[in-house]
N, C-alpha and C. Protein backbone atom coordinates (compact mmCIF):
# COMPACT_ATOMS: atom_id res chain seq x y z
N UNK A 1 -29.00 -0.65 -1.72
CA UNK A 1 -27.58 -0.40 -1.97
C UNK A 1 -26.97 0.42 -0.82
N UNK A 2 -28.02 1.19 0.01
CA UNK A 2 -27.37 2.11 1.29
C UNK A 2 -26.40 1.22 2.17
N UNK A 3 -27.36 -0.25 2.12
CA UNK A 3 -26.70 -1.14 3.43
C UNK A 3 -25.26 -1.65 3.17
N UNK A 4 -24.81 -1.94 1.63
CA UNK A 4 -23.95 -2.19 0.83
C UNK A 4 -22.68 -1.08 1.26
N UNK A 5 -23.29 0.45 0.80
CA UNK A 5 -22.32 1.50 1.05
C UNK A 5 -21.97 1.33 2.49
N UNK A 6 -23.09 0.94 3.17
CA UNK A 6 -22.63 1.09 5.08
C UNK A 6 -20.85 0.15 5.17
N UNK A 7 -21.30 -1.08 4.58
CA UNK A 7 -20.52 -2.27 5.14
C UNK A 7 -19.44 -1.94 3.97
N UNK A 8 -19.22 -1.47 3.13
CA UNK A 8 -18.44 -1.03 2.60
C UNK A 8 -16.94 0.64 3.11
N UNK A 9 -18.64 1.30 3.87
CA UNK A 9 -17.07 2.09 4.31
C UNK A 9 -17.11 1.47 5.79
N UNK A 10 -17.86 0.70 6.49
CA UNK A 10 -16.93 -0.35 7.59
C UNK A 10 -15.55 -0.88 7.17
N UNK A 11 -15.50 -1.40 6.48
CA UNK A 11 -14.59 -2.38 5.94
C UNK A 11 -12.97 -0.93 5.10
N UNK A 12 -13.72 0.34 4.60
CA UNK A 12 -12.78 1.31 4.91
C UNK A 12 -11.68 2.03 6.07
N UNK A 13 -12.63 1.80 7.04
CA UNK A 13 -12.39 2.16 8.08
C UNK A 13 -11.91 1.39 8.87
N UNK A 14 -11.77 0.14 8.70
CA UNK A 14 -11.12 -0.90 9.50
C UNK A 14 -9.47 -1.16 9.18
N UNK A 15 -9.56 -0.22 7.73
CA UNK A 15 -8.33 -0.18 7.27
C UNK A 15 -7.28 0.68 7.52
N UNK A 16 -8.23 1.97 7.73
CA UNK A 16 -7.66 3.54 7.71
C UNK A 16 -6.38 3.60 8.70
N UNK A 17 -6.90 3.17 9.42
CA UNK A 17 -5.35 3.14 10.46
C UNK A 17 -4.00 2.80 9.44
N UNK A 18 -3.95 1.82 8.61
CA UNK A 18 -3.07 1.15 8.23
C UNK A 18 -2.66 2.34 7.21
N UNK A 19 -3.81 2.61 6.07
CA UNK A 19 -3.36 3.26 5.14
C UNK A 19 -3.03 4.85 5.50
N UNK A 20 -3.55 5.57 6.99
CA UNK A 20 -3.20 6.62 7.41
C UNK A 20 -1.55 6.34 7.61
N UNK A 21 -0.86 5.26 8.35
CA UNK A 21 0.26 5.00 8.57
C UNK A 21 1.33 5.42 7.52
N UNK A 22 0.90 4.14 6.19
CA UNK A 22 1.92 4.37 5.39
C UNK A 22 1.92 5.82 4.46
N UNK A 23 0.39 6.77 4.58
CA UNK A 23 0.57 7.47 4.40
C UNK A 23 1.37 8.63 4.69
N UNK A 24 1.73 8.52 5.98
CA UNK A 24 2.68 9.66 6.51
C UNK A 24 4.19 9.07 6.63
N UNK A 25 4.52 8.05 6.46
CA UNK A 25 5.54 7.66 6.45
C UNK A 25 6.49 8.38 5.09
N UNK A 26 5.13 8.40 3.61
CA UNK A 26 5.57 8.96 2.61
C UNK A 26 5.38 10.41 2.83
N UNK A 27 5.45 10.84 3.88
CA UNK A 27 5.44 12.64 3.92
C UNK A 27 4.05 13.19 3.38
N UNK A 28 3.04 11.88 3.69
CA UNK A 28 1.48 12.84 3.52
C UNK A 28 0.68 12.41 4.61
N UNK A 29 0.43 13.70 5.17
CA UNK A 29 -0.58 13.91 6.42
C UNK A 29 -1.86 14.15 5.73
N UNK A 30 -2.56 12.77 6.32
CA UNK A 30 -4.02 12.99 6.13
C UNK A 30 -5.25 13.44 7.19
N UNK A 31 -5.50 13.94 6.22
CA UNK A 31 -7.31 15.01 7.17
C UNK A 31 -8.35 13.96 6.74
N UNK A 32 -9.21 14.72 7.72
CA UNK A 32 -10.55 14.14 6.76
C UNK A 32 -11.04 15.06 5.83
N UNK A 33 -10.81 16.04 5.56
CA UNK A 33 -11.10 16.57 3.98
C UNK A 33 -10.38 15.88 2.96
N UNK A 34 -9.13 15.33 3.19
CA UNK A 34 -8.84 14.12 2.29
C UNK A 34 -9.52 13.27 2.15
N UNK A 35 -9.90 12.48 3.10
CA UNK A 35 -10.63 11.25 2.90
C UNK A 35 -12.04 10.94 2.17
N UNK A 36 -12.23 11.85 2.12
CA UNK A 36 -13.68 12.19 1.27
C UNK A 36 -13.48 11.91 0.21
N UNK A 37 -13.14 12.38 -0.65
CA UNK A 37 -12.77 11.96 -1.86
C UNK A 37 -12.32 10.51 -2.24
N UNK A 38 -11.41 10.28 -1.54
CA UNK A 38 -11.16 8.73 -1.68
C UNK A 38 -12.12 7.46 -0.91
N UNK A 39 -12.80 7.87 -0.42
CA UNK A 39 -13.89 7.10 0.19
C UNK A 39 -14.96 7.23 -0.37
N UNK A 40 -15.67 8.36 -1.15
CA UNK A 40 -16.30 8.44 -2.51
C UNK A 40 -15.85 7.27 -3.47
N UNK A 41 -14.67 7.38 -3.99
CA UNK A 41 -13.86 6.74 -5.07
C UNK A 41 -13.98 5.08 -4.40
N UNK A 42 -13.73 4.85 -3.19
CA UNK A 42 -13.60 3.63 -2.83
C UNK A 42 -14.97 2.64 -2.55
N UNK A 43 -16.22 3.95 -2.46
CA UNK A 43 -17.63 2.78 -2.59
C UNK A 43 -17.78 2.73 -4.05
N UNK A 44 -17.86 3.47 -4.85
CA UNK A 44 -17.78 2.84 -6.30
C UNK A 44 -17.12 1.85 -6.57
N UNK A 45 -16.04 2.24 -6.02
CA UNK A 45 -15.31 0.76 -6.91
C UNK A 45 -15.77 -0.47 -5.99
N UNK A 46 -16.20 -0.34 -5.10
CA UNK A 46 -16.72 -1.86 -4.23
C UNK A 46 -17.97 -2.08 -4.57
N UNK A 47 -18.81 -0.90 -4.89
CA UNK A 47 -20.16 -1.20 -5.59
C UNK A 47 -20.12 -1.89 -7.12
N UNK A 48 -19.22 -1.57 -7.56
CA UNK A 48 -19.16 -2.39 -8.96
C UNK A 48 -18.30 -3.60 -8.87
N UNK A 49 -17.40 -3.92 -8.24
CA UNK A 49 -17.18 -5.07 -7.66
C UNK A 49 -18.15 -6.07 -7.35
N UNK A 50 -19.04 -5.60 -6.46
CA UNK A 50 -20.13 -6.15 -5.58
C UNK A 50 -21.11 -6.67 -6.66
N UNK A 51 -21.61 -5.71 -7.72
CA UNK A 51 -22.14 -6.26 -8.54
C UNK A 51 -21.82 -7.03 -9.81
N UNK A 52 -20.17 -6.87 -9.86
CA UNK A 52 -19.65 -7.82 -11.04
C UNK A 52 -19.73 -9.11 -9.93
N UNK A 53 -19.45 -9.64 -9.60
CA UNK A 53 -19.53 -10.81 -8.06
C UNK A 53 -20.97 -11.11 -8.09
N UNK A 54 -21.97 -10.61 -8.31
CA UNK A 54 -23.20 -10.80 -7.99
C UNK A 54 -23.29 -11.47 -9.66
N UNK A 55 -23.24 -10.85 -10.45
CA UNK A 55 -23.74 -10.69 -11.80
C UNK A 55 -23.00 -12.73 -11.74
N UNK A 56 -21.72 -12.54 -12.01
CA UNK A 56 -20.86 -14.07 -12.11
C UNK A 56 -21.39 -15.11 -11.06
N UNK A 57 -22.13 -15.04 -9.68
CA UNK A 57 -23.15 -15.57 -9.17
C UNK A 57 -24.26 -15.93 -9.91
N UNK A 58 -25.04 -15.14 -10.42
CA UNK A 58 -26.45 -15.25 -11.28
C UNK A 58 -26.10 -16.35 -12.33
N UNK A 59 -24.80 -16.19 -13.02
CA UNK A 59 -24.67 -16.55 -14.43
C UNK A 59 -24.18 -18.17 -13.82
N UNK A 60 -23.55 -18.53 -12.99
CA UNK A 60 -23.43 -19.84 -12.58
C UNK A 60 -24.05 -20.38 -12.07
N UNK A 61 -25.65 -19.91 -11.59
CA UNK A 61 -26.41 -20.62 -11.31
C UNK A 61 -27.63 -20.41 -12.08
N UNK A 62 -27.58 -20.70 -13.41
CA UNK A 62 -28.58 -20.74 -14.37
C UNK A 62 -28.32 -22.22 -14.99
C-alpha cells in the first residue's frame, strides 16, 4: 500500500499548483503546515477509492 500512497501524493502534487492558486485567490495563503493535513485526508480517501475500484474489479470478474 506504500507504493499506492507514493503515486497517490504524485498525482497530489501535480495538482497543488492549481489548488495553491485558487486558494489564494479566495484570501488563503497556503504553507506546508497546511498541507499536511489535507494530504493526510487526501491518501485516505484515494486509498479507499482504490480499493472500492479494486473490490468492483474482483466482483466482475467472478
Amino acid at each position: 500500500m506504500q507504493d499506492k500512497n507514493m503515486e497517490f501524493m504524485q498525482i497530489a502534487m501535480k495538482y497543488l499548483p492549481e489548488a495553491k492558486d485558487q486558494l489564494e485567490q479566495s484570501g488563503i495563503e497556503l504553507s506546508i503546515e497546511m498541507i499536511q493535513p489535507f494530504m493526510t485526508l487526501f491518501t485516505q480517501v484515494m486509498n479507499e477509492a482504490y480499493e472500492m475500484g479494486r473490490r468492483d474489479a474482483l466482483e466482475e470478474n467472478k
